[in-house]
C-alpha atoms as a PDB file:
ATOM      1  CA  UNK A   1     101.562  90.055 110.020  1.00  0.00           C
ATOM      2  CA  UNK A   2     104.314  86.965 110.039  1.00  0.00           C
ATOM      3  CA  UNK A   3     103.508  83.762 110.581  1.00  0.00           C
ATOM      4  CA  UNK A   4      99.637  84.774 109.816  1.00  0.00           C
ATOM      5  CA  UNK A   5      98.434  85.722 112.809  1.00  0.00           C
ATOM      6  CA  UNK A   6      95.021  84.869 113.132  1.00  0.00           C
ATOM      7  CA  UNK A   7      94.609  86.315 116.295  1.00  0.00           C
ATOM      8  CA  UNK A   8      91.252  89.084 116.895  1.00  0.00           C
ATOM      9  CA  UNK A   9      91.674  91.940 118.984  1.00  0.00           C
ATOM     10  CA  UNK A  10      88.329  94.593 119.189  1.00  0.00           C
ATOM     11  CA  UNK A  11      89.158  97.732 118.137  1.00  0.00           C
ATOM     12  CA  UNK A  12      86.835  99.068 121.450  1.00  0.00           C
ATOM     13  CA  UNK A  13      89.744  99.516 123.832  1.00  0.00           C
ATOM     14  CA  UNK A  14      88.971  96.820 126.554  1.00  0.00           C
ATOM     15  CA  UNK A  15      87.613  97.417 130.309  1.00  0.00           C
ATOM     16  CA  UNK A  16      90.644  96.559 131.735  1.00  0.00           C
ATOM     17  CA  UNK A  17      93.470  98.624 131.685  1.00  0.00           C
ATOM     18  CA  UNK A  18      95.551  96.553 134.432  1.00  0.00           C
ATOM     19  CA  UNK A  19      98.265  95.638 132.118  1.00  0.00           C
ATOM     20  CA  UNK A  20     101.364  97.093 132.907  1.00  0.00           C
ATOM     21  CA  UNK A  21     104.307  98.652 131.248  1.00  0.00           C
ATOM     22  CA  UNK A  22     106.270  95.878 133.528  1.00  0.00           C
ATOM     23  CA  UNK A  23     104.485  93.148 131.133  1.00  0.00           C
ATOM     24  CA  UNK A  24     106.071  94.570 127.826  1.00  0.00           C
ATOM     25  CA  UNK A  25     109.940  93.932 127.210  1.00  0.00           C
ATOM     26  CA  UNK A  26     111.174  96.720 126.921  1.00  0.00           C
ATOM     27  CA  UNK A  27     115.130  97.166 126.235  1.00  0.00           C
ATOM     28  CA  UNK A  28     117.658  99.603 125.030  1.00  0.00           C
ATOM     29  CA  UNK A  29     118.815  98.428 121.787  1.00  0.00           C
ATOM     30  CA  UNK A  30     122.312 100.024 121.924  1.00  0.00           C
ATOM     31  CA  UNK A  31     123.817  98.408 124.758  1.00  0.00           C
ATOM     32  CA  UNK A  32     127.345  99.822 125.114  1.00  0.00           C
ATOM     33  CA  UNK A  33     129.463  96.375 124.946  1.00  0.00           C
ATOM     34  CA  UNK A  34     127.828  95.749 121.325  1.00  0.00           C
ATOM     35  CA  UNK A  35     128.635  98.908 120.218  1.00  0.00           C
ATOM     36  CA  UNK A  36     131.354  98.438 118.999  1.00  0.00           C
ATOM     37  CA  UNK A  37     130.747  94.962 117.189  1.00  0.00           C
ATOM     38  CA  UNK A  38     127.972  96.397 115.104  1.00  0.00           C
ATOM     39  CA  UNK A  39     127.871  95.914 111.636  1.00  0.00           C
ATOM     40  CA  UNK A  40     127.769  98.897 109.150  1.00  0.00           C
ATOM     41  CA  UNK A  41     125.847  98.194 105.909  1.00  0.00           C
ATOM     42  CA  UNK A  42     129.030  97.327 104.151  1.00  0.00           C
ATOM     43  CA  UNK A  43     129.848  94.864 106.512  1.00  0.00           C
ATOM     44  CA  UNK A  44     126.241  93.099 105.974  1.00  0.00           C
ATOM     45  CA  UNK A  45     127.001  89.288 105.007  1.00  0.00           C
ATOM     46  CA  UNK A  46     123.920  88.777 103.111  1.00  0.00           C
ATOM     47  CA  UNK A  47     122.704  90.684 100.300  1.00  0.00           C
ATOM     48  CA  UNK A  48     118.946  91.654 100.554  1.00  0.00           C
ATOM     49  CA  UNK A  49     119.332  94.887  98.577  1.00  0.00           C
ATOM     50  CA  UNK A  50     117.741  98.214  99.820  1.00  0.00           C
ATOM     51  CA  UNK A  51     114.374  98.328 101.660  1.00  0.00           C
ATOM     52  CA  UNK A  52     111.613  99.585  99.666  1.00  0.00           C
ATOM     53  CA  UNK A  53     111.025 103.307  98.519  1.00  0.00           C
ATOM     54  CA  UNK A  54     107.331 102.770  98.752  1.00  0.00           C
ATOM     55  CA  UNK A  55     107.463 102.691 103.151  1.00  0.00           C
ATOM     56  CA  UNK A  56     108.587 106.282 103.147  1.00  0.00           C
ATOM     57  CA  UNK A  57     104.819 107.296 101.975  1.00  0.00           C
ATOM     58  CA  UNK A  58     103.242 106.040 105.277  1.00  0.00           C
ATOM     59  CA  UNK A  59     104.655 108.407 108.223  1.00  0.00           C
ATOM     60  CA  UNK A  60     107.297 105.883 110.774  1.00  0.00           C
ATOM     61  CA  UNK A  61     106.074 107.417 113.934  1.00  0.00           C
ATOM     62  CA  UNK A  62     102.159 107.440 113.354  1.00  0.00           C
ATOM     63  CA  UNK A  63     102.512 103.468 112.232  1.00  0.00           C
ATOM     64  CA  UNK A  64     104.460 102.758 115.073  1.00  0.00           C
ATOM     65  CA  UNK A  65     102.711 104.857 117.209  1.00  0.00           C
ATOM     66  CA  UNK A  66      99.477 103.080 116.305  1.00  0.00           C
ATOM     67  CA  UNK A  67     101.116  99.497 116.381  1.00  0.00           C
ATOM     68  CA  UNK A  68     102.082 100.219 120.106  1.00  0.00           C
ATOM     69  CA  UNK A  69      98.326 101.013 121.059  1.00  0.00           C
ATOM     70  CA  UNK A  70      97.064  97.903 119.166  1.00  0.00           C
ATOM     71  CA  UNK A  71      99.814  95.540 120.722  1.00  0.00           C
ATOM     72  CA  UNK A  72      99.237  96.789 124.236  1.00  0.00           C
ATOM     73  CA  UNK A  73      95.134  96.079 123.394  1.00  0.00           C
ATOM     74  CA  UNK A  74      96.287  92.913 122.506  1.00  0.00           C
ATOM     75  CA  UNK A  75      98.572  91.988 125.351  1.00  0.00           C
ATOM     76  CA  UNK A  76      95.814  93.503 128.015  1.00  0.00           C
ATOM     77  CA  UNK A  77      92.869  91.480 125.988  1.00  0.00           C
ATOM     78  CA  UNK A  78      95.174  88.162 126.499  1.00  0.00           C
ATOM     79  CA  UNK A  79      95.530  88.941 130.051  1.00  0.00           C
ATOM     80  CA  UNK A  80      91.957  89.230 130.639  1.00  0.00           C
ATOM     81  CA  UNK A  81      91.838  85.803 129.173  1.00  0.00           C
ATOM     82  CA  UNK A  82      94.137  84.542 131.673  1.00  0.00           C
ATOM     83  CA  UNK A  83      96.480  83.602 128.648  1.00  0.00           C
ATOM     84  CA  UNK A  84      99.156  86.412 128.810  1.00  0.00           C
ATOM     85  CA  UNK A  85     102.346  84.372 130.265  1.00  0.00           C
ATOM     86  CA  UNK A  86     103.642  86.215 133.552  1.00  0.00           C
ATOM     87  CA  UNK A  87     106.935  87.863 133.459  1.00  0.00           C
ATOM     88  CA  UNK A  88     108.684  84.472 135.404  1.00  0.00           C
ATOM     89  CA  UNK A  89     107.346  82.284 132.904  1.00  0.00           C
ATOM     90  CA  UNK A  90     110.538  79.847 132.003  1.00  0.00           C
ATOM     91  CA  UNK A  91     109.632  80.326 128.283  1.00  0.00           C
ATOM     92  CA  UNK A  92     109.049  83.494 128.237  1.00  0.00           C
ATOM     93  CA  UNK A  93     112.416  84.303 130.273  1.00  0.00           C
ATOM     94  CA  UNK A  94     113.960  82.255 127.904  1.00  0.00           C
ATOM     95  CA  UNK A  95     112.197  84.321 124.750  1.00  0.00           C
ATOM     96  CA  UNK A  96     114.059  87.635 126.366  1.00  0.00           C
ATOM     97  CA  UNK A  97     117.379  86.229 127.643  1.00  0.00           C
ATOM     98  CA  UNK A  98     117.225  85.745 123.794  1.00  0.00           C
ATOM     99  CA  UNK A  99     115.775  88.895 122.425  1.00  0.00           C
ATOM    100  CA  UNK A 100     118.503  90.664 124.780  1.00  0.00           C
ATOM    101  CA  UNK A 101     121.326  89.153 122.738  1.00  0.00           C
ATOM    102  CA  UNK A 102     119.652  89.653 119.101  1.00  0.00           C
ATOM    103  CA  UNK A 103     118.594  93.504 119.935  1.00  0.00           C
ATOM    104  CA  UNK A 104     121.397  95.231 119.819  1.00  0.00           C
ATOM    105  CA  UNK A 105     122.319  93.780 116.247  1.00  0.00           C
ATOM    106  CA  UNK A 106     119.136  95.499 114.888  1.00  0.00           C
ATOM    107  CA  UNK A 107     120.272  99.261 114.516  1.00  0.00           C
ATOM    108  CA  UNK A 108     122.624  98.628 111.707  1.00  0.00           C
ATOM    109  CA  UNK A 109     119.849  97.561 109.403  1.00  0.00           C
ATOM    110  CA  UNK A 110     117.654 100.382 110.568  1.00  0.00           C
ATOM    111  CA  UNK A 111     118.324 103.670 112.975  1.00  0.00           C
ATOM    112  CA  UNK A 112     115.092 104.137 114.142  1.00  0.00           C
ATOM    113  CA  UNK A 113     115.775 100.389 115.723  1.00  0.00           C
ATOM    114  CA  UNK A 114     118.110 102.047 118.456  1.00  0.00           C
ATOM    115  CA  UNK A 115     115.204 104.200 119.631  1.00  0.00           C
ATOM    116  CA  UNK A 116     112.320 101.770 119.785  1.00  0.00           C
ATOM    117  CA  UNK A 117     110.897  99.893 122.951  1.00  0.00           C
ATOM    118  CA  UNK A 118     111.263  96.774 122.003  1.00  0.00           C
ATOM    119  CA  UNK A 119     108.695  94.529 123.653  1.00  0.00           C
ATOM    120  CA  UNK A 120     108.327  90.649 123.526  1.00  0.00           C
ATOM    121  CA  UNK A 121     105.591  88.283 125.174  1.00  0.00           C
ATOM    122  CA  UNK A 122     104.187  85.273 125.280  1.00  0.00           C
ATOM    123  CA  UNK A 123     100.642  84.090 124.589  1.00  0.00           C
ATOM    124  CA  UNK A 124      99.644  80.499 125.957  1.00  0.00           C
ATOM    125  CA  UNK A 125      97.677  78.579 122.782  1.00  0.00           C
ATOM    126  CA  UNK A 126      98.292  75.787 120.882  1.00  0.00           C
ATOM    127  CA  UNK A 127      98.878  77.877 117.673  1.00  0.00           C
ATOM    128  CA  UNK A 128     101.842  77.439 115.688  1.00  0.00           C
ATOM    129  CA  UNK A 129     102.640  81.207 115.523  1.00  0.00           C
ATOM    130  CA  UNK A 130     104.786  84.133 116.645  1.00  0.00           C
ATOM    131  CA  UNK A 131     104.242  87.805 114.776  1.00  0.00           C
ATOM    132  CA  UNK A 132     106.037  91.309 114.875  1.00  0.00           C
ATOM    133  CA  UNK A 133     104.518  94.805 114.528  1.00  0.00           C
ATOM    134  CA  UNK A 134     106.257  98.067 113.478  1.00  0.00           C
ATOM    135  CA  UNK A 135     108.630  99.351 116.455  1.00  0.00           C
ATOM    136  CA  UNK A 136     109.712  95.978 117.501  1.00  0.00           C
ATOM    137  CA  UNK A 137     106.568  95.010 119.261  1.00  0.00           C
ATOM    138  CA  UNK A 138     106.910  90.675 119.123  1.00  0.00           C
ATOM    139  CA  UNK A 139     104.475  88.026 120.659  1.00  0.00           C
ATOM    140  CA  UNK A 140     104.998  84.260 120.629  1.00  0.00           C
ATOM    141  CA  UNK A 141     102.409  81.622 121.056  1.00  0.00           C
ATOM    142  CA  UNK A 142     103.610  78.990 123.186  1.00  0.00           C
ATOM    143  CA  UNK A 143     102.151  76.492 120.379  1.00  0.00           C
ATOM    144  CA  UNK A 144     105.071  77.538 117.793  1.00  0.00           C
ATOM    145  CA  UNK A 145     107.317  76.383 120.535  1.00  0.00           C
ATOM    146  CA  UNK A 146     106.258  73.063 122.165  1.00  0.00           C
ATOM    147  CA  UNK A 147     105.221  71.612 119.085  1.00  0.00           C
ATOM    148  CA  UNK A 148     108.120  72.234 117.243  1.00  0.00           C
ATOM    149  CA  UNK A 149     109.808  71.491 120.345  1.00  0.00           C
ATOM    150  CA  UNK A 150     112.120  74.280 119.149  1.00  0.00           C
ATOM    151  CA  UNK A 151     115.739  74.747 120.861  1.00  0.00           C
ATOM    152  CA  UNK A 152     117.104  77.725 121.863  1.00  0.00           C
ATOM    153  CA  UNK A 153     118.995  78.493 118.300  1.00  0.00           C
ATOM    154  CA  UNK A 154     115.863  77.449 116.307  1.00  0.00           C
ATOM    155  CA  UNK A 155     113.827  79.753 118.417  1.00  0.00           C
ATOM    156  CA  UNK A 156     116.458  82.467 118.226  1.00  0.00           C
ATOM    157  CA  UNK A 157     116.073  81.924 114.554  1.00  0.00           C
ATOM    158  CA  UNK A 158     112.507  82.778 114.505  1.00  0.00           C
ATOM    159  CA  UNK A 159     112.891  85.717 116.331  1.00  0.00           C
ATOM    160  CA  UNK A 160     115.672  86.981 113.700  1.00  0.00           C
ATOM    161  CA  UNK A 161     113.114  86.675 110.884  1.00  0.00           C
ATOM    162  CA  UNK A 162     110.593  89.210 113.273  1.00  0.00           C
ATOM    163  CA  UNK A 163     112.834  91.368 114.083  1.00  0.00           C
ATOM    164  CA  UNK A 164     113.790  91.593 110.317  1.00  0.00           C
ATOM    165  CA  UNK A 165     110.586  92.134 109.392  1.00  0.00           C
ATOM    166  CA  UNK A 166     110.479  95.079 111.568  1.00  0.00           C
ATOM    167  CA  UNK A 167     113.715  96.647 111.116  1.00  0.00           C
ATOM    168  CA  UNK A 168     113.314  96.095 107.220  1.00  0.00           C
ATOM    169  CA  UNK A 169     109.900  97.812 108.000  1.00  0.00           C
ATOM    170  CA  UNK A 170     107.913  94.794 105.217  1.00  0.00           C
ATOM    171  CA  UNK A 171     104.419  96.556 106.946  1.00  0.00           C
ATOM    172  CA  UNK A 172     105.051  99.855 106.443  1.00  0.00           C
ATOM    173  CA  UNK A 173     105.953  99.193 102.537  1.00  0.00           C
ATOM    174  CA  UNK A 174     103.334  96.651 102.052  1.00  0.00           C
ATOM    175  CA  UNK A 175     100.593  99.180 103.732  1.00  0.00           C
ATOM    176  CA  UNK A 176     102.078 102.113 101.485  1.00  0.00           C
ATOM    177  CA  UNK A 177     100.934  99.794  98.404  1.00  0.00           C
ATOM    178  CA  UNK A 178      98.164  98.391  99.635  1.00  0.00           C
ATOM    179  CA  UNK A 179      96.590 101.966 100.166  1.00  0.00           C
ATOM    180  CA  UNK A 180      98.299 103.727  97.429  1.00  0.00           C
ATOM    181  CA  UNK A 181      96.256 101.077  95.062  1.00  0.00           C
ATOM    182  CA  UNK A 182      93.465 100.722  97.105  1.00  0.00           C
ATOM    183  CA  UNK A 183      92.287 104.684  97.051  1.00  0.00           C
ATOM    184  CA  UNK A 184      93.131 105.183  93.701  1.00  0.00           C
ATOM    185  CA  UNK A 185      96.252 107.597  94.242  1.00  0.00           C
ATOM    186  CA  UNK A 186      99.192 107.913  91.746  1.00  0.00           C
ATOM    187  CA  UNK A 187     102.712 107.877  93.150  1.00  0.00           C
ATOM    188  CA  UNK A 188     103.052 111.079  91.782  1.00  0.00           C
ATOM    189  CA  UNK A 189     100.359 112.430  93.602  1.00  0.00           C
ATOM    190  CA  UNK A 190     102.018 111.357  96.929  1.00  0.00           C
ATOM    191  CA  UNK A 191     105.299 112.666  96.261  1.00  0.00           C
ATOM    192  CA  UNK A 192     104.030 115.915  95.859  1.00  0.00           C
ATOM    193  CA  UNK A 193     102.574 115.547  99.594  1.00  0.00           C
ATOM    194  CA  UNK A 194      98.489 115.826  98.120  1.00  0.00           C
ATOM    195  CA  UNK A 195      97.280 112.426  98.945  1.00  0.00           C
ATOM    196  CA  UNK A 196      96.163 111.228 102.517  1.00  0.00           C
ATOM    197  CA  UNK A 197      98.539 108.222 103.023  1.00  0.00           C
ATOM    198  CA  UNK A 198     100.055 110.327 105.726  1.00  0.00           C
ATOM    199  CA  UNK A 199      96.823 109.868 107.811  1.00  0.00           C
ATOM    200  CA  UNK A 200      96.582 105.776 106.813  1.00  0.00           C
ATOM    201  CA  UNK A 201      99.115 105.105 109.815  1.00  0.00           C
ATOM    202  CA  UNK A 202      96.806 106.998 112.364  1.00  0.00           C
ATOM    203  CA  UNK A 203      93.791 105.232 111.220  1.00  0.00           C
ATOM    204  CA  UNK A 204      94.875 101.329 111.151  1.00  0.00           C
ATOM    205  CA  UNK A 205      92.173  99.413 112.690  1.00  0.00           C
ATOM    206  CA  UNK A 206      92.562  96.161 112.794  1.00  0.00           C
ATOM    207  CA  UNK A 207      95.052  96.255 109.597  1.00  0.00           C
ATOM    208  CA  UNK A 208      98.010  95.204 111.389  1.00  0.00           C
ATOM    209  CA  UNK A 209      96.880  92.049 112.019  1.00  0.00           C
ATOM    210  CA  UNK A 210      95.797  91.355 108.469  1.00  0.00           C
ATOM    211  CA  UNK A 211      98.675  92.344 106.501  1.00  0.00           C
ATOM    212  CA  UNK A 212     100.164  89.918 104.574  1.00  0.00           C
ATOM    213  CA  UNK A 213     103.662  90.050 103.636  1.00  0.00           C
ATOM    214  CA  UNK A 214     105.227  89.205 100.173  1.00  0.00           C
ATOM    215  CA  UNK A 215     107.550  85.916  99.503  1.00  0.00           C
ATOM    216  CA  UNK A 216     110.569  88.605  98.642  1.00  0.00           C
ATOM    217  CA  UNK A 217     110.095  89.741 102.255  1.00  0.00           C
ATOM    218  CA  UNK A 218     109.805  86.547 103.685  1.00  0.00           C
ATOM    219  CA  UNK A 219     113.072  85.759 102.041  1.00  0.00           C
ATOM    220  CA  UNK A 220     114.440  88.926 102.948  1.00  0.00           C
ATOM    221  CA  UNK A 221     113.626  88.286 106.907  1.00  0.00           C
ATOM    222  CA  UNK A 222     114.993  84.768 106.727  1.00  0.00           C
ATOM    223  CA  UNK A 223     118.595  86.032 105.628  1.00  0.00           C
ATOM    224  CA  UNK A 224     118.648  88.947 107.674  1.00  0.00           C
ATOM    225  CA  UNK A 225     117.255  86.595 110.640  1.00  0.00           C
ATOM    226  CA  UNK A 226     119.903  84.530 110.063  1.00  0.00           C
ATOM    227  CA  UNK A 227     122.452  87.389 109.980  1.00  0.00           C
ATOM    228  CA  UNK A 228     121.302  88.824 113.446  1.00  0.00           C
ATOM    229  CA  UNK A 229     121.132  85.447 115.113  1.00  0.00           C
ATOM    230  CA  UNK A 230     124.756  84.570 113.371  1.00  0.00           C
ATOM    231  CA  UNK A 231     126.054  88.084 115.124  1.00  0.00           C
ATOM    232  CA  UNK A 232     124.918  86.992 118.516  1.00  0.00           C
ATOM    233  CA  UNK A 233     126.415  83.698 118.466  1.00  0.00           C
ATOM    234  CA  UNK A 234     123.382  81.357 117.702  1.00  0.00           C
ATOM    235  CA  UNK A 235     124.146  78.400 115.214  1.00  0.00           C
ATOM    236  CA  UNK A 236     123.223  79.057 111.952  1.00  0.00           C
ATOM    237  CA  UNK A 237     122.702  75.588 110.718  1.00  0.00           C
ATOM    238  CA  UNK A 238     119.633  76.081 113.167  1.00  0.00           C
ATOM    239  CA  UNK A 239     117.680  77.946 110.597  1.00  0.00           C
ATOM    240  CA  UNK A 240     117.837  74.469 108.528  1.00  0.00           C
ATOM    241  CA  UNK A 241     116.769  72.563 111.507  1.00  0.00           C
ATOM    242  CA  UNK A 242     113.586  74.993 111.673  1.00  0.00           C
ATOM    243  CA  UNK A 243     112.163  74.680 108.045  1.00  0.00           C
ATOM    244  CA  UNK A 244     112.567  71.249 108.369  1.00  0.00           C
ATOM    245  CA  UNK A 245     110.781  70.736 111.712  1.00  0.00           C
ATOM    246  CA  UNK A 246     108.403  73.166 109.587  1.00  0.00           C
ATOM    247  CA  UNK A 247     108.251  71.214 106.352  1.00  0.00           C
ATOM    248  CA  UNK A 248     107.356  67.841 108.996  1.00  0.00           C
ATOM    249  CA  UNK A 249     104.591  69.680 110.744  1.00  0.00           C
ATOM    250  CA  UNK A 250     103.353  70.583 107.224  1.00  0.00           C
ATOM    251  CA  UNK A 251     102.958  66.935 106.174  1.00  0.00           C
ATOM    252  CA  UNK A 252     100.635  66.249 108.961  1.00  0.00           C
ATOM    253  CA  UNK A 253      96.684  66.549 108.223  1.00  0.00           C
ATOM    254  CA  UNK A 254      96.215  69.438 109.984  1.00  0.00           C
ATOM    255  CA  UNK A 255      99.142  71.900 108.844  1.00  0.00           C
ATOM    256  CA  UNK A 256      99.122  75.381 110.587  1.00  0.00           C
ATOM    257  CA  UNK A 257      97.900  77.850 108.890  1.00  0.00           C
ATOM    258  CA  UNK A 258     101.041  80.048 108.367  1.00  0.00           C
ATOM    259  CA  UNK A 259     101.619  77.679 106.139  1.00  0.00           C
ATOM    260  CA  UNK A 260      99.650  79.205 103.278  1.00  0.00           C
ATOM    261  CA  UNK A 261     102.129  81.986 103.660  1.00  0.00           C
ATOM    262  CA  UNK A 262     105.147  80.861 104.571  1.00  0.00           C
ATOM    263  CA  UNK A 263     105.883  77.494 102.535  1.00  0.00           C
ATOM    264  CA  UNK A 264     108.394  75.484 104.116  1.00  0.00           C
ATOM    265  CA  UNK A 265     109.273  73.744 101.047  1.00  0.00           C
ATOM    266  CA  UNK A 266     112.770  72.575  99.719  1.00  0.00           C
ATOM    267  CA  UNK A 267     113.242  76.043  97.955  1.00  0.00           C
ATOM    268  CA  UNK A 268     113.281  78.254 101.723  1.00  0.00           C
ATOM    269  CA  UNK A 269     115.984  75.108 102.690  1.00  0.00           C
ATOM    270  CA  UNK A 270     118.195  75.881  99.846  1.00  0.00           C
ATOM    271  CA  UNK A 271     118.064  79.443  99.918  1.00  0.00           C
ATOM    272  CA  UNK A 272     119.123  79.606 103.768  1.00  0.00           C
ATOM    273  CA  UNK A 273     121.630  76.791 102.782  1.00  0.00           C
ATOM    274  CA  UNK A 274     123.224  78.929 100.519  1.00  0.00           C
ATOM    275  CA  UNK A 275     123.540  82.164 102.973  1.00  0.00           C
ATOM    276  CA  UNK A 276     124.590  79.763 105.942  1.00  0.00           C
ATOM    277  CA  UNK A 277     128.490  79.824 104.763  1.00  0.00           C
ATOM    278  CA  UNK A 278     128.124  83.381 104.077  1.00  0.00           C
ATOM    279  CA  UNK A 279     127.331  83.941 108.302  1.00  0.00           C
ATOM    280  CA  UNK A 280     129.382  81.696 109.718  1.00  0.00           C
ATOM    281  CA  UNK A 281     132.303  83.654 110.646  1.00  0.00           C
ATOM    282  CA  UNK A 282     130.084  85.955 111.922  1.00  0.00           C
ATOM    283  CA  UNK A 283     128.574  82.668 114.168  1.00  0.00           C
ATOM    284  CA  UNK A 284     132.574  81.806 115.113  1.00  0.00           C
ATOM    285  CA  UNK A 285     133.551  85.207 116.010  1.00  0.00           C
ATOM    286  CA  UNK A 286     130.576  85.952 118.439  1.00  0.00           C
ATOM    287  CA  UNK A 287     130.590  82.102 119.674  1.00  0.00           C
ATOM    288  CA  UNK A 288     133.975  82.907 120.668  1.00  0.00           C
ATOM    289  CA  UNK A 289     133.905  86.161 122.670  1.00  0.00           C
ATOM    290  CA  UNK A 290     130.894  84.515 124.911  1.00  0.00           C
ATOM    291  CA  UNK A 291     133.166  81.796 125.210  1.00  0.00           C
ATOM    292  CA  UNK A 292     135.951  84.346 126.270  1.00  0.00           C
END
């Protein structure tokens, strides 16, 4: 889960069921305008390598299947709260005006992207947090976003690095190895279809939400969050603003605690300094045809 959720959700679906599909975000990701200023893999700017092998042992549909149902329990759960920001919330109008620009930039890195609902809310709490789940399902807290007193680049920048997680598909690889090691099967064993890892995905629980991803995939979702918000025209010296606003809240006495997981020291800085050059023609091209 990025930015270590902490959030709960009972795995008892809840009494409730008044949330509606009106709540969720949901948008085509192959709008016909971007079409044809998509990116092929060639064309990628920076250079993550390929995704891992490992994903393909845990079934794409059941995981995303199952990520839907545990998102939706989440988003009706926050709504019984009271906490579940209404669709003409400013922020979170503001959160989609800006997932509708990055969406269509996903498909390149991953097909399935073009056929997923994509869905983004907002919950109202002070933590500093925002998380993805397989299929594009994103939630911010409105914490991440007043105490960072993020702009709308910055906060286009964290949404890059979720949607990277997702369409590099970090949970589904990191839940293939986690339950590959964890049940004692050999790789061997699953590529020869007699394990169960195809029935993991169907039987989650609350794993989702306790995933922790690796540093190489954090570093992976910056740079491909950087790429995506580059391609639709968001400032990519933004991403340096961020991890510093991060590195400041760090300092304090109190640090969030997505912290532990995603350091926001000087080595994140001078990675995404490095790849900033790399995007910016990407950044000047797309700045331009909005301007046009």
């Amino acid at each position: 889960m990025c930015w270590l959720c902490d959030a709960k959700s009972s795995l008892d679906p809840p009494s409730d069921h008044r949330w509606s599909a009106r709540r969720g975000f949901l948008l085509a990701s192959g709008a016909a305008l971007a079409a044809t200023l998509l990116p092929t893999d060639a064309s990628a700017q920076v250079d993550v390598g390929d995704p891992s092998a490992l994903r393909r042992l845990v079934p794409a549909d059941q995981l995303e299947s199952a990520a839907a149902q545990q998102y939706r329990q989440m988003m009706q759960e926050a709504q019984q709260r009271g906490v579940l920001a209404r669709d003409n919330h400013p922020q979170l109008r503001k959160l989609r005006r800006i997932g509708q620009r990055l969406i269509p930039y996903a498909s390149p890195w991953n097909e399935r992207a073009r056929r997923w609902n994509w869905e983004i809310n907002l919950i109202q709490s002070d933590q500093v947090n925002a998380f993805v789940m397989p299929g594009g399902k994103i939630a911010f807290y409105s914490g991440i976003l007043d105490r960072l007193q993020l702009n709308e680049n910055e906060t286009a920048m964290i949404m890059g690095h979720e949607m990277a997680h997702a369409v590099r598909e970090h949970a589904r690889a990191r839940l293939a190895k986690t339950q590959a090691t964890g049940i004692g099967l050999s790789l061997g064993a699953q590529l020869l279809g007699l394990g169960d890892l195809g029935n993991v995905a169907a039987n989650l629980g609350t794993q989702l939400l306790s995933l922790r991803f690796s540093r190489e995939d954090e570093t992976e979702a910056d740079l491909v969050g950087l790429e995506l918000a580059a391609r639709a025209a968001f400032q990519p010296q933004a991403s340096i603003t961020l991890w510093e606003k991060m590195s400041a809240l760090s300092a304090g006495a109190n640090p969030p605690s997505f912290l532990s997981t995603h350091p926001s020291g000087p080595n994140r800085i001078r990675e995404l300094q490095a790849n900033v050059p790399r995007v910016m023609g990407l950044y000047q091209e797309a700045a331009a045809r909005r301007r046009g």
